[in-house]
C-alpha atoms as a PDB file:
ATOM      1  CA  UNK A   1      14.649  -6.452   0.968  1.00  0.00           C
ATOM      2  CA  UNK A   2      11.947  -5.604  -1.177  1.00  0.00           C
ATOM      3  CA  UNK A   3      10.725  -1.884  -1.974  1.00  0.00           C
ATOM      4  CA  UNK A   4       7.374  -1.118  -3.103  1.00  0.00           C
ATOM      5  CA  UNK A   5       7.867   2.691  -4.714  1.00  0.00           C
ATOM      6  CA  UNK A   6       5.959   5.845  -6.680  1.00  0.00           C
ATOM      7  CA  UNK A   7       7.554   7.421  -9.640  1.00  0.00           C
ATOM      8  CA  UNK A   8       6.222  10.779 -10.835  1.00  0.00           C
ATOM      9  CA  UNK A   9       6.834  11.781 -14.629  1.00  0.00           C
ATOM     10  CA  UNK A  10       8.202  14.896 -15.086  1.00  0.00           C
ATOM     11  CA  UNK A  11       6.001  16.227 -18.152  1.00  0.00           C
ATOM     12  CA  UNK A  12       3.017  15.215 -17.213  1.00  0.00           C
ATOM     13  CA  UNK A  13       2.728  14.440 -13.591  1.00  0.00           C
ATOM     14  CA  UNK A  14       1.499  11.098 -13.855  1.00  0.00           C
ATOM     15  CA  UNK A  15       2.279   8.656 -11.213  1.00  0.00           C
ATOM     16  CA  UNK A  16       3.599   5.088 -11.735  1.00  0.00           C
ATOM     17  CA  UNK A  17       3.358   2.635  -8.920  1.00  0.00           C
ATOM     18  CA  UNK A  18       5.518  -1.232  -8.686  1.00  0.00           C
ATOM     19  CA  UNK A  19       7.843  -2.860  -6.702  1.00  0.00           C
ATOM     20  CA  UNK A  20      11.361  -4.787  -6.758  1.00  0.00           C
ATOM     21  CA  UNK A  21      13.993  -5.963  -5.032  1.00  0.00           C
ATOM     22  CA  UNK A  22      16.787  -3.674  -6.400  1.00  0.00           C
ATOM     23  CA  UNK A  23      15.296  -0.109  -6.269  1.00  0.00           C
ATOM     24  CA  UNK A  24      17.873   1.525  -7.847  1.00  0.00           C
ATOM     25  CA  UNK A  25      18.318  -0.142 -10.797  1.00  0.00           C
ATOM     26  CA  UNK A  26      14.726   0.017 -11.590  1.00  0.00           C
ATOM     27  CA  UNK A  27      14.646   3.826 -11.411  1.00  0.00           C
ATOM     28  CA  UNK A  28      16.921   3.980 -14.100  1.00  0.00           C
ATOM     29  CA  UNK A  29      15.241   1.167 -16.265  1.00  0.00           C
ATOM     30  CA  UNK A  30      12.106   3.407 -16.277  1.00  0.00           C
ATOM     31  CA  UNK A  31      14.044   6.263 -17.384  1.00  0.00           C
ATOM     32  CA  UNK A  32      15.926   3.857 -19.945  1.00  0.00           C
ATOM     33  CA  UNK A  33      12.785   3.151 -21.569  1.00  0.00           C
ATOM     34  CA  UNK A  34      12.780  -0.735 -21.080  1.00  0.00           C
ATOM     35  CA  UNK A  35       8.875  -0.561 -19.512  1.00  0.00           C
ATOM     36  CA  UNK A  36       6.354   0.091 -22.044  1.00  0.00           C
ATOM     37  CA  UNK A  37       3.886   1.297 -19.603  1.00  0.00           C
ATOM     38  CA  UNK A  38       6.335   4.274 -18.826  1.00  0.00           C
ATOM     39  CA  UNK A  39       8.656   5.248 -21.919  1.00  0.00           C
ATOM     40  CA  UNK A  40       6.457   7.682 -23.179  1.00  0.00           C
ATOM     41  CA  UNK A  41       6.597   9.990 -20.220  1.00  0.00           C
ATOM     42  CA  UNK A  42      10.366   9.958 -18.896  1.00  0.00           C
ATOM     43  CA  UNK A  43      12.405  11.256 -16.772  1.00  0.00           C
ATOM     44  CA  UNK A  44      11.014   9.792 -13.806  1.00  0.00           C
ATOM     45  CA  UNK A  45      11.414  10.846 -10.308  1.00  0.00           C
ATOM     46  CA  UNK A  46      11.256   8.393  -7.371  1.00  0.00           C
ATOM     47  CA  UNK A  47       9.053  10.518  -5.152  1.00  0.00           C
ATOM     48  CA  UNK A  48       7.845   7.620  -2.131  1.00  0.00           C
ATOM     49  CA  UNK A  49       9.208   4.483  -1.196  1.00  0.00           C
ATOM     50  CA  UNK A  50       8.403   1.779   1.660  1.00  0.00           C
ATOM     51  CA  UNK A  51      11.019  -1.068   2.654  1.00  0.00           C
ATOM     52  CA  UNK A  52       9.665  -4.633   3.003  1.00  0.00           C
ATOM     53  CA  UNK A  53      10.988  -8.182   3.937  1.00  0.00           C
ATOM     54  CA  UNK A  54       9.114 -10.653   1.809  1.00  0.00           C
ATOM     55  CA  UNK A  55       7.788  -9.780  -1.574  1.00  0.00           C
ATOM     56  CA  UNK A  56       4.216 -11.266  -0.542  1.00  0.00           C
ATOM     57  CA  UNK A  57       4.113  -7.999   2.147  1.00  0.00           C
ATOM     58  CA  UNK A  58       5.585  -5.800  -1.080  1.00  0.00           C
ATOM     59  CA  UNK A  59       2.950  -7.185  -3.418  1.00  0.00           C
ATOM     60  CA  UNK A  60       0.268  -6.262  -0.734  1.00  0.00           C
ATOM     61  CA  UNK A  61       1.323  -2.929  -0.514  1.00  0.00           C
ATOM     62  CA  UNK A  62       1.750  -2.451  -4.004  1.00  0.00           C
ATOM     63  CA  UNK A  63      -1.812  -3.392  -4.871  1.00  0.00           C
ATOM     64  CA  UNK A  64      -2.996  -1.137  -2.292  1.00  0.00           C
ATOM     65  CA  UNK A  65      -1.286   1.835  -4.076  1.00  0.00           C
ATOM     66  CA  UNK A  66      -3.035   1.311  -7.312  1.00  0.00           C
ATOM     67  CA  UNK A  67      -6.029   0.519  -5.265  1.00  0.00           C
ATOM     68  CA  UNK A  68      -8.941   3.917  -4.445  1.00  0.00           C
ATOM     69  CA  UNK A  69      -8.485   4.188  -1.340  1.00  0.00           C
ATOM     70  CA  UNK A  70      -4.229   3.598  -1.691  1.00  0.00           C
ATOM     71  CA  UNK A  71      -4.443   6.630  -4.444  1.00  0.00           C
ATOM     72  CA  UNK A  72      -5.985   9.031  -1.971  1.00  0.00           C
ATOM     73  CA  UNK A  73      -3.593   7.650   0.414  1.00  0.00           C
ATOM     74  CA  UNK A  74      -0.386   8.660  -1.601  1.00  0.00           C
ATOM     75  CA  UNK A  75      -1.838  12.087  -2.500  1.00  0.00           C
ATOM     76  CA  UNK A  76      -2.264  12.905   0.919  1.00  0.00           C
ATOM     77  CA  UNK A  77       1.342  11.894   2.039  1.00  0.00           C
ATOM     78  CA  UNK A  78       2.699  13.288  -1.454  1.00  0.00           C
ATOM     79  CA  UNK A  79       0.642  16.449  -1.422  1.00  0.00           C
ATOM     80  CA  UNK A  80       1.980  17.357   2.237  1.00  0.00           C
END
């Protein structure tokens, strides 16, 4: 299974938007430090996540998120 997932930093209240096949462990590599894109604004909190089969649908998904129109889609669902 692949999971496509939103992280929310907990100074700022930035979001951070990827995917993987082993959810859990990449929760607590972001809040390890080991992605540059995110160790300046740890702890993270896994705030959404969406279950997929193949990565291919996962990828989709994932570039929707970071898309416009997947941005407003999140804060709708995460603003509820």
């Amino acid at each position: 299974m692949y999971f496509v997932y939103v992280l929310k930093s907990s100074i700022d209240n930035r979001f951070y938007k990827g995917m993987t096949n082993n959810l859990k462990r990449r929760v607590y590599e972001h809040n390890l430090g080991k992605n540059k894109s995110t160790k300046p604004y740890r702890p993270w909190v896994l705030v959404y996540k969406e279950e997929y089969k193949t990565s291919e649908e996962a990828r989709k998904r994932e570039l929707f998120f970071k898309s416009g129109s997947g941005r407003e889609y999140l804060k709708n669902i995460l603003d509820s």
